[in-house]
Protein backbone atom coordinates (compact mmCIF):
# COMPACT_ATOMS: atom_id res chain seq x y z
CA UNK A 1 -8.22 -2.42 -22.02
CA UNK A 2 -7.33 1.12 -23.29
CA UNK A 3 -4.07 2.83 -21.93
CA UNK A 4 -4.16 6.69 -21.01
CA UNK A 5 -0.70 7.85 -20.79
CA UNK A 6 -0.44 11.64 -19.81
CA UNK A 7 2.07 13.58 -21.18
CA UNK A 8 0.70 17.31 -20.74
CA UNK A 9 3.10 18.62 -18.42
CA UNK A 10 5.72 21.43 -19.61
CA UNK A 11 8.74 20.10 -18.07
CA UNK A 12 9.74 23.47 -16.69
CA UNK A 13 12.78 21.77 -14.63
CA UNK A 14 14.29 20.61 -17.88
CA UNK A 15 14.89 23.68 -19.36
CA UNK A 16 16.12 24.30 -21.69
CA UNK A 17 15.88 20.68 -23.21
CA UNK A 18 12.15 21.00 -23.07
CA UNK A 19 11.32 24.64 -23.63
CA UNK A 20 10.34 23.35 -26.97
CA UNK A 21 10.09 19.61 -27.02
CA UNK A 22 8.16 17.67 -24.44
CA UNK A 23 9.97 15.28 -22.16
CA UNK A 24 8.69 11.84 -22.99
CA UNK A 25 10.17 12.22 -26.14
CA UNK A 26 14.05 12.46 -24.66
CA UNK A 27 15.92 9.83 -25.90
CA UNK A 28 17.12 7.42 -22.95
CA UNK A 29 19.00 4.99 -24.55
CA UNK A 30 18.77 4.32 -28.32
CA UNK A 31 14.57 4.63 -27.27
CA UNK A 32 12.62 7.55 -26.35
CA UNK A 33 11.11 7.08 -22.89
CA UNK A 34 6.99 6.68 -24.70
CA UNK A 35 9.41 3.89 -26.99
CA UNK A 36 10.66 1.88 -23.51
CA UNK A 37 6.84 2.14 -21.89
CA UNK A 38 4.90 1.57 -24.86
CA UNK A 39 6.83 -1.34 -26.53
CA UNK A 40 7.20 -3.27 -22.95
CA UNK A 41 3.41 -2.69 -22.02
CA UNK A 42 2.16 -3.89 -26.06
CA UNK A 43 4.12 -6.79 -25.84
CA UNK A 44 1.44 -7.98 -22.87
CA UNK A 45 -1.38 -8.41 -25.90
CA UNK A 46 -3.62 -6.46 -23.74
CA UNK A 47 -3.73 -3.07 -24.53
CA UNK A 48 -6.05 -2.37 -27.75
CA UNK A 49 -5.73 1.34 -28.20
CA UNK A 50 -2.94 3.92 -26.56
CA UNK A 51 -4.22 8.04 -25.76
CA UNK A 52 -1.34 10.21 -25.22
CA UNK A 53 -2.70 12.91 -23.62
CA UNK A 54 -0.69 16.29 -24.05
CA UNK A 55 -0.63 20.14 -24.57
CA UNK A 56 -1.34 21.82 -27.97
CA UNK A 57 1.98 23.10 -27.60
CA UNK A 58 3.44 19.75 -28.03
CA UNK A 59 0.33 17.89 -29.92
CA UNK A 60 2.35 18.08 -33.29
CA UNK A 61 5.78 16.35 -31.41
CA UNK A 62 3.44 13.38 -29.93
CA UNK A 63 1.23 12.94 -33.96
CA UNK A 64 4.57 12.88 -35.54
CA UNK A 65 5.73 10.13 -33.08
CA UNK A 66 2.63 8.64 -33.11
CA UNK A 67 2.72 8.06 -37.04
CA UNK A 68 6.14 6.01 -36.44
CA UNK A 69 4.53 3.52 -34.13
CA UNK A 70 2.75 -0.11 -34.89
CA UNK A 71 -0.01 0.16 -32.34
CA UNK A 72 -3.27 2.25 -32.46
CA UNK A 73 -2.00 5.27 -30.95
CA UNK A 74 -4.61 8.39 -30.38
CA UNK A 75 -2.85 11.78 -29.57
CA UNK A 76 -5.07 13.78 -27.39
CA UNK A 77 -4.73 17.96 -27.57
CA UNK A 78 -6.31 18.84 -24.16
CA UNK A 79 -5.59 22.71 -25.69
CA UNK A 80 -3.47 24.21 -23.10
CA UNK A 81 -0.43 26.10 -23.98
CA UNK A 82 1.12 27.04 -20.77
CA UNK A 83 2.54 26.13 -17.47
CA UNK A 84 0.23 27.86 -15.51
CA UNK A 85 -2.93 27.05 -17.61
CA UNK A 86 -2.40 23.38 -17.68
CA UNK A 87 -5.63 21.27 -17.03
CA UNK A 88 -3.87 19.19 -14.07
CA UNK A 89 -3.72 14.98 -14.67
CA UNK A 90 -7.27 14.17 -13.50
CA UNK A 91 -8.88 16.79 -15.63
CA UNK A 92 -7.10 15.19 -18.54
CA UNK A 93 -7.84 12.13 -17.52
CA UNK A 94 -11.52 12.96 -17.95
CA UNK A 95 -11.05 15.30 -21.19
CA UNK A 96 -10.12 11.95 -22.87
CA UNK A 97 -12.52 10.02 -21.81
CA UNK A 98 -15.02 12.14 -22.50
CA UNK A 99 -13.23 12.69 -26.21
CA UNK A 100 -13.17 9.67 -27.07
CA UNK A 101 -15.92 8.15 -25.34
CA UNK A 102 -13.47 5.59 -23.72
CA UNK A 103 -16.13 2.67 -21.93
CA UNK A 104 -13.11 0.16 -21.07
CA UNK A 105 -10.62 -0.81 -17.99
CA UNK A 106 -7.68 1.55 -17.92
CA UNK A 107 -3.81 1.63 -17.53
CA UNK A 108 -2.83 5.22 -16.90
CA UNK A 109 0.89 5.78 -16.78
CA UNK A 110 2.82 8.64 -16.67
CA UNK A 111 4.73 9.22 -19.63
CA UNK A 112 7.98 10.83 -18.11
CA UNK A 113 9.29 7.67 -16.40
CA UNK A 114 11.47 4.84 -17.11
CA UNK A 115 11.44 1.46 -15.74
CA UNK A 116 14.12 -1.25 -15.20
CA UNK A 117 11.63 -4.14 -15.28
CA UNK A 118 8.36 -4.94 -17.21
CA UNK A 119 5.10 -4.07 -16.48
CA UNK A 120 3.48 -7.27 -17.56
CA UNK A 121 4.34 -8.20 -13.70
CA UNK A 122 1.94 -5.65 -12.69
CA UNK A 123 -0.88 -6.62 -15.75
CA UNK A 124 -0.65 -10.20 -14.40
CA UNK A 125 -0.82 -9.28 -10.58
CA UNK A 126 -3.74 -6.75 -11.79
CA UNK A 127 -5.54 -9.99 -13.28
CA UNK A 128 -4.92 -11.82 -10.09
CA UNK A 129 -6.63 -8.92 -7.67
CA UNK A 130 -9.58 -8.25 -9.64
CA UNK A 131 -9.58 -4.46 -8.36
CA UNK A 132 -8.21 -1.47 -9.66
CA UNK A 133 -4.43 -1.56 -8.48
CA UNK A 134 -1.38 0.59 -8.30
CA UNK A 135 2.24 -0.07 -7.81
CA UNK A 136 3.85 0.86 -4.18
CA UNK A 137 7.35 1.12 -3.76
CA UNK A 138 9.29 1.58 -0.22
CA UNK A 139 11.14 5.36 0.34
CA UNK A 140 13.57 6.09 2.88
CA UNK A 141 13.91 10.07 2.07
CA UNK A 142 11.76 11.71 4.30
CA UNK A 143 12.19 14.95 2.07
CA UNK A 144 10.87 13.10 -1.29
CA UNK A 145 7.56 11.02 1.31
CA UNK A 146 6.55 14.92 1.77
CA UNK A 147 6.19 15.62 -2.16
CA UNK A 148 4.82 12.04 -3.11
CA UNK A 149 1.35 10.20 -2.55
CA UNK A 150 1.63 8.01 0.03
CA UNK A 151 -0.34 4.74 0.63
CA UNK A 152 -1.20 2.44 3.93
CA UNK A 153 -1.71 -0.88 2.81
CA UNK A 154 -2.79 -3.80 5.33
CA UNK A 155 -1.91 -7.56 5.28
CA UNK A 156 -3.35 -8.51 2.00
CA UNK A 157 -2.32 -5.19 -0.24
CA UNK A 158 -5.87 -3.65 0.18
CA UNK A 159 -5.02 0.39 -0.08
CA UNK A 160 -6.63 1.28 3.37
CA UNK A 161 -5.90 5.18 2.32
CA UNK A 162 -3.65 7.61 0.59
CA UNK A 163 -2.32 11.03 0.75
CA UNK A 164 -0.94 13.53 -1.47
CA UNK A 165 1.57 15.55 0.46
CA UNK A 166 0.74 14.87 3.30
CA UNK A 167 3.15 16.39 6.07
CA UNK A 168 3.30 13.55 8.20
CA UNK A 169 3.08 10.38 5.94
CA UNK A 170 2.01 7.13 7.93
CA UNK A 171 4.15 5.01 5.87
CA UNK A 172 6.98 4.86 3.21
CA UNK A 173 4.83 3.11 0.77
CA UNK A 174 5.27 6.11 -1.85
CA UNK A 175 2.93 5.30 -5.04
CA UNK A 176 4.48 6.05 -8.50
CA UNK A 177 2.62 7.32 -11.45
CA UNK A 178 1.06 3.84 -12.94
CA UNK A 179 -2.33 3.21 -12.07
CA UNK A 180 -5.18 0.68 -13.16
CA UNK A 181 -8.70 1.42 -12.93
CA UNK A 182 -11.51 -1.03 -13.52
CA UNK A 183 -13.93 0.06 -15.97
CA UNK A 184 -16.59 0.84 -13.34
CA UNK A 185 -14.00 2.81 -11.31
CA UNK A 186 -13.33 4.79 -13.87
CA UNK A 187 -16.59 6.05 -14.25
CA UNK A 188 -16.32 7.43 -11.07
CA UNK A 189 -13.30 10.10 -12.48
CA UNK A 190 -15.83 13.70 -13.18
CA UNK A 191 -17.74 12.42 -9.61
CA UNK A 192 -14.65 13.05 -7.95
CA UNK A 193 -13.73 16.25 -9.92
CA UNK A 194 -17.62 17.37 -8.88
CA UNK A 195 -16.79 16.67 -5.34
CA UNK A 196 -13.55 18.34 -4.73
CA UNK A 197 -11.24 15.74 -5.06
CA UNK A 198 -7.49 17.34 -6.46
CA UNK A 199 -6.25 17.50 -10.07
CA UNK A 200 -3.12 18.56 -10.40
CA UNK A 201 -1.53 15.11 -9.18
CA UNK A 202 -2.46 12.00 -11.00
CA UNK A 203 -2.74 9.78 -7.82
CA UNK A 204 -5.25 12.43 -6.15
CA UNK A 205 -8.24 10.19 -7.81
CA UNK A 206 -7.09 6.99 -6.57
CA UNK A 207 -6.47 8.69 -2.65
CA UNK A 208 -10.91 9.79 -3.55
CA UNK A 209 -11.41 6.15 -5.03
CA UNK A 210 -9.73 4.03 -2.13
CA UNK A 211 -12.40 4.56 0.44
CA UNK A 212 -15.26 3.81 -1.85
CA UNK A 213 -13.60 0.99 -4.25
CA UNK A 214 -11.25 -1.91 -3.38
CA UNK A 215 -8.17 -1.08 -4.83
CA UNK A 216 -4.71 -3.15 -4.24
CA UNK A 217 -1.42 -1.78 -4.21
CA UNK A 218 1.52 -4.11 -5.46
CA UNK A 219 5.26 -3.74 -4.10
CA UNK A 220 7.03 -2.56 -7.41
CA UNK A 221 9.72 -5.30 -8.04
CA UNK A 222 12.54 -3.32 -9.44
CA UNK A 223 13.55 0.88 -9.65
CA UNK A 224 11.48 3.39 -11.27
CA UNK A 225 13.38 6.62 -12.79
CA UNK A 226 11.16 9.66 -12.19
CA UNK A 227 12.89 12.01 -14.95
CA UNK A 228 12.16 15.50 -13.16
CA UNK A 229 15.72 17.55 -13.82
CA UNK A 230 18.68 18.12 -15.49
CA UNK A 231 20.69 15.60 -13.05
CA UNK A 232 18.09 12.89 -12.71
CA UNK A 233 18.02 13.11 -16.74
CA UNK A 234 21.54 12.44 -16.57
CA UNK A 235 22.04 9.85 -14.45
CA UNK A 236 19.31 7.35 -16.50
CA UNK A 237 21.16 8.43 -19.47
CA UNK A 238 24.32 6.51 -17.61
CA UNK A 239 21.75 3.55 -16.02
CA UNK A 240 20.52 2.68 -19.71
CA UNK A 241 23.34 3.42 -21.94
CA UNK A 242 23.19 0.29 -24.38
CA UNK A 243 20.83 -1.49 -22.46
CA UNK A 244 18.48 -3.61 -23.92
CA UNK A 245 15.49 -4.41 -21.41
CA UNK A 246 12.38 -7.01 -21.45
């Protein structure tokens, strides 16, 4: 299994802590965030190879991390160097695979989130389903449903269908950023791109994939911190100060 974790985004709301540094590299902790998601996920013996997929304003930042790490960790430069030119997480999704000529199962993850429980319960409930899979987690802020992707799930986790922004949600399953795709469902990543399907959010390929592939959606068993401003920075900074998870 290879693990795509995409990291191209310019942080914009972070300024000016990111105007020349790229978010998943923030400390959080005595870790940066990549430390807390990579170490947790590698210590699952299932991942073989990491791609970090980023800007080429921030390419050198992610190498020189890279280099520090124990694992076989590819950073890929998707070339962008601006906001407003940014590929969008599909289209990098693809620009690695095609890169690298990646033929495998995949864990994509966002790399700007933190997590106060391990992902090896998702790997194992992944090897239980059989499908590709995502994470669901309940959200009572109507404000945030209207901003998130949003799934319907029915009695036995089967994603019955999902929507990006949608402006009146039919749940308050919101789906966070960490996805699995079965080789073969991966494949299906430049058909979607072909056929419309959006780019800019990662979960827009698993709202195209749902209807065509079985995909399960498990109900996340602790909080996820979505690092997105100055405040929400902040307050994990207070969460994880001197904790020591997994």
């Amino acid at each position: 299994m290879k693990c795509l974790i995409l990291a191209a985004g310019y942080a914009t709301r972070l300024y000016p802590l990111t105007e020349n540094f790229p978010k998943p590299l923030l400390k959080v902790g005595e870790k940066t965030i990549l430390d807390w998601m990579v170490d947790d996920i590698d210590s699952q013996h299932v991942i073989d190879s990491y791609y970090v997929i980023t800007n080429h304003k921030f390419a050198a930042h992610f190498e020189q991390w890279a280099a520090t790490k124990p694992q076989s960790i590819k950073v890929v430069d998707d070339g962008t160097m601006t906001n407003e030119t940014r590929l969008g997480a599909v289209c990098d999704m693809q620009f690695a695979i095609n890169q690298h000529h990646i033929d495998d199962d995949l864990l994509v993850i966002a790399g700007d989130n933190v997590l106060d429980f391990s992902l090896g319960i998702f790997l194992r409930y992944i090897k239980e389903k059989g499908t590709s899979c995502v994470m669901r987690f309940e959200q009572p802020d109507r404000q945030k449903l209207l901003k998130a992707g949003v799934v319907t799930v029915d009695e036995h986790d089967r994603v019955i269908r999902m929507t990006e922004k949608s402006p009146n949600p039919e749940t308050r399953w919101i789906c966070p950023p960490f996805y699995f795709y079965l080789r073969q469902d991966a494949k299906l990543i430049q058909q979607a791109i072909d056929e419309g399907c959006g780019v800019d959010a990662p979960g827009s390929f698993l709202a195209w994939l749902c209807s065509r592939s079985p995909v399960h959606a498990m109900a996340m068993p602790g909080s996820r911190y979505d690092i997105g401003n100055l405040a929400s920075y902040e307050e994990v900074q207070r969460v994880f100060k001197g904790i020591t998870l997994y």
